[in-house]
N, C-alpha and C. Protein backbone atom coordinates (compact mmCIF):
# COMPACT_ATOMS: atom_id res chain seq x y z
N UNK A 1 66.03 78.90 77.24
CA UNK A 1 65.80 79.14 78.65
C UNK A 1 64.39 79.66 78.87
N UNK A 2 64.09 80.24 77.97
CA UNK A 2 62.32 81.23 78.30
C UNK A 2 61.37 80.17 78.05
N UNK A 3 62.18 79.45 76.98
CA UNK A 3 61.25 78.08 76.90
C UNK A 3 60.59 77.33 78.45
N UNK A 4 61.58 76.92 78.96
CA UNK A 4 61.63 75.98 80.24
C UNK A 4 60.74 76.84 81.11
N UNK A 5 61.11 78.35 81.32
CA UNK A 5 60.32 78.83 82.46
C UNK A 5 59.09 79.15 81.68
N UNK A 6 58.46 79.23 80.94
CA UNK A 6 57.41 79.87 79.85
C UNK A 6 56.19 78.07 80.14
N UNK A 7 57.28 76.98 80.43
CA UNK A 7 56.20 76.06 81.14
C UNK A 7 55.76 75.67 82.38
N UNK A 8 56.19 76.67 83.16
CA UNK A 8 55.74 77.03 84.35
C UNK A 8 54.55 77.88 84.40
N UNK A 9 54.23 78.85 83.71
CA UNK A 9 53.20 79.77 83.82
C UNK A 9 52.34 79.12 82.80
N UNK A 10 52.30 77.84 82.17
CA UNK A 10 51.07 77.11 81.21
C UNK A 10 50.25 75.87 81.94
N UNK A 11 50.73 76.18 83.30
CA UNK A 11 50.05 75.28 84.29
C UNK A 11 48.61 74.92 84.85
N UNK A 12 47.46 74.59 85.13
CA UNK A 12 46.34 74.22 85.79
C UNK A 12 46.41 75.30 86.49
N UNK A 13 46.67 74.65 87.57
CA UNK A 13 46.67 75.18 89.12
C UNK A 13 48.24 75.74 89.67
N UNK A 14 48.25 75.85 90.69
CA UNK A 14 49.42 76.43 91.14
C UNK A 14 50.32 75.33 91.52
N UNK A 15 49.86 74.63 92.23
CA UNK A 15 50.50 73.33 92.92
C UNK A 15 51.61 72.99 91.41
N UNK A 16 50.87 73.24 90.31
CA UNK A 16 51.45 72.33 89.28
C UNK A 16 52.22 73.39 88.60
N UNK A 17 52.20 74.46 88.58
CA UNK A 17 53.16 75.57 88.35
C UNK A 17 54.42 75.11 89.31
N UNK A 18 53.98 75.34 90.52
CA UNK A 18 55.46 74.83 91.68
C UNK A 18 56.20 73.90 91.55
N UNK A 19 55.23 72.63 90.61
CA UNK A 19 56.52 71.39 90.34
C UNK A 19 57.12 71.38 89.13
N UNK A 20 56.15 72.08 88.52
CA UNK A 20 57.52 72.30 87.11
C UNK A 20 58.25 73.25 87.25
N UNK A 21 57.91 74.51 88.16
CA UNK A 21 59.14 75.40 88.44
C UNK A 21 60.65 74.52 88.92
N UNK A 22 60.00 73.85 89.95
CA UNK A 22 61.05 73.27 90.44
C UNK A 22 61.67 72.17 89.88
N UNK A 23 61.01 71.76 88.68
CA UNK A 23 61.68 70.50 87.93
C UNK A 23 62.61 71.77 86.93
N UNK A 24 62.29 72.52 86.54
CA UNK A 24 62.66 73.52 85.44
C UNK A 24 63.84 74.05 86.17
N UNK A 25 64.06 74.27 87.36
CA UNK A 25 65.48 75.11 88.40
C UNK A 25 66.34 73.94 88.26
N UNK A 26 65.86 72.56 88.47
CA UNK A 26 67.13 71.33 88.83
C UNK A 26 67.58 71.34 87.66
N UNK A 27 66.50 71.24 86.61
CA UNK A 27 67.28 70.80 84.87
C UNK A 27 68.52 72.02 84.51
N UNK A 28 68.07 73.43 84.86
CA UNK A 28 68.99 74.54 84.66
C UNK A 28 70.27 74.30 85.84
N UNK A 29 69.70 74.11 86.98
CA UNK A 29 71.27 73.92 87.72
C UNK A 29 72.06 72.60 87.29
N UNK A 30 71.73 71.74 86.86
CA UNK A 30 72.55 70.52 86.55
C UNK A 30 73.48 71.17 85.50
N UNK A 31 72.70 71.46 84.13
CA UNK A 31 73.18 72.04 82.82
C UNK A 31 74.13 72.99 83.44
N UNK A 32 74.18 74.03 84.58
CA UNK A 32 75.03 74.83 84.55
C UNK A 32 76.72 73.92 85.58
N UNK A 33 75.99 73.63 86.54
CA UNK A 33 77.26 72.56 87.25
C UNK A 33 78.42 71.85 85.85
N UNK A 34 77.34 70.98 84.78
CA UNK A 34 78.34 70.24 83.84
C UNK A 34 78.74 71.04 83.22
N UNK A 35 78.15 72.27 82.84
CA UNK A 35 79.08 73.32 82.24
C UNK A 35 80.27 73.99 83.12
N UNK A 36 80.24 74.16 84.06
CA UNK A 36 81.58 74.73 85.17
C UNK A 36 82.53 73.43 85.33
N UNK A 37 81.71 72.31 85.08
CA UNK A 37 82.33 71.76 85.33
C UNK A 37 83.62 70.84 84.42
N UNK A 38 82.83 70.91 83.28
CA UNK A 38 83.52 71.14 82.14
C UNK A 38 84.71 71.85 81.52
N UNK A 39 84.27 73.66 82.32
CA UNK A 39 84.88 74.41 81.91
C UNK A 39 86.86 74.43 82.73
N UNK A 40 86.08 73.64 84.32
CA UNK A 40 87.38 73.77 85.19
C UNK A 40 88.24 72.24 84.86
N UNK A 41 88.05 71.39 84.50
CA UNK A 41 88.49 70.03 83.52
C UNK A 41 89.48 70.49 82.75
N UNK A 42 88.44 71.62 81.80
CA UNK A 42 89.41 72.02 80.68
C UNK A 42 90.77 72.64 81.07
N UNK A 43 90.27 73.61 81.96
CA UNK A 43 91.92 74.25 82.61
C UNK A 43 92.66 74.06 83.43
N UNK A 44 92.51 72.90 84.03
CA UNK A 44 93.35 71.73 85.07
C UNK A 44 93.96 71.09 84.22
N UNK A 45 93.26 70.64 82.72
CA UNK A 45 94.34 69.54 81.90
C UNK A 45 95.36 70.65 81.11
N UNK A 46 94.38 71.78 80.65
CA UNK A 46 96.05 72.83 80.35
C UNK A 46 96.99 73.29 81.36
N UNK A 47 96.60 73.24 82.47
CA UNK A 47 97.77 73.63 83.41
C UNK A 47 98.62 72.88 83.72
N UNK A 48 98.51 71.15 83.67
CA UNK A 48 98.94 70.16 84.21
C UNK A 48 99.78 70.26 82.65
N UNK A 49 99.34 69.96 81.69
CA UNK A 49 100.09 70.04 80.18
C UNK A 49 101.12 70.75 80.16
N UNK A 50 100.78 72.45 80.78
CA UNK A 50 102.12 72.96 80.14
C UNK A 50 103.46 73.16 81.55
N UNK A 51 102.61 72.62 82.70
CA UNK A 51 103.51 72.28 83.53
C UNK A 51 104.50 70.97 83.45
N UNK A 52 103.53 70.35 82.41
CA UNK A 52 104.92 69.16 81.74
C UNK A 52 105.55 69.61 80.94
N UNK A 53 105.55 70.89 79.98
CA UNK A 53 106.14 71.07 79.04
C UNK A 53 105.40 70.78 77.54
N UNK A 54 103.92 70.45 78.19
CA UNK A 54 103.24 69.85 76.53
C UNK A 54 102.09 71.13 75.84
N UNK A 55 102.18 71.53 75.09
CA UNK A 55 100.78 72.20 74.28
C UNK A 55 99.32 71.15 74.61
N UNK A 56 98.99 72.18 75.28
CA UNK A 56 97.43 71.78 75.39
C UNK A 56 96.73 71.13 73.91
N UNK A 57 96.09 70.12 73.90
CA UNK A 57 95.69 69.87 72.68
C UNK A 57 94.16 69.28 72.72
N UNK A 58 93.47 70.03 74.12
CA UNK A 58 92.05 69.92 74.19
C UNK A 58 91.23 70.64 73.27
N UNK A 59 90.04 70.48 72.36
CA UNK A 59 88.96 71.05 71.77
C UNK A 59 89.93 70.99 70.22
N UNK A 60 90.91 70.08 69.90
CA UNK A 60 91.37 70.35 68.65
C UNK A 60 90.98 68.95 68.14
């Protein structure tokens, strides 16, 4: 993560600080969305599982 923002402050000018800041915020919010989003996948298919009666058998 210090990486990504650490190439924001190795910029020219400012203008060019501002677009890699802002390329550097979308890459971190995407990564965090597929991670939530990931995470709520995971516990919709265990809830739906043991509301059938089955053992979850995600991440095995």
């Amino acid at each position: 993560m210090s990486a990504f923002i650490a190439t924001a402050f190795t910029q020219n000018n400012a203008d060019a600080a501002k677009t890699q800041w802002r390329q550097v915020a979308e890459q971190v919010r995407l990564k965090l969305l597929l991670q939530n989003l990931q995470t709520l996948q995971k516990f919709r298919t265990e809830r739906v599982a043991e509301g059938m009666g089955f053992e979850p058998t995600i991440g095995v």
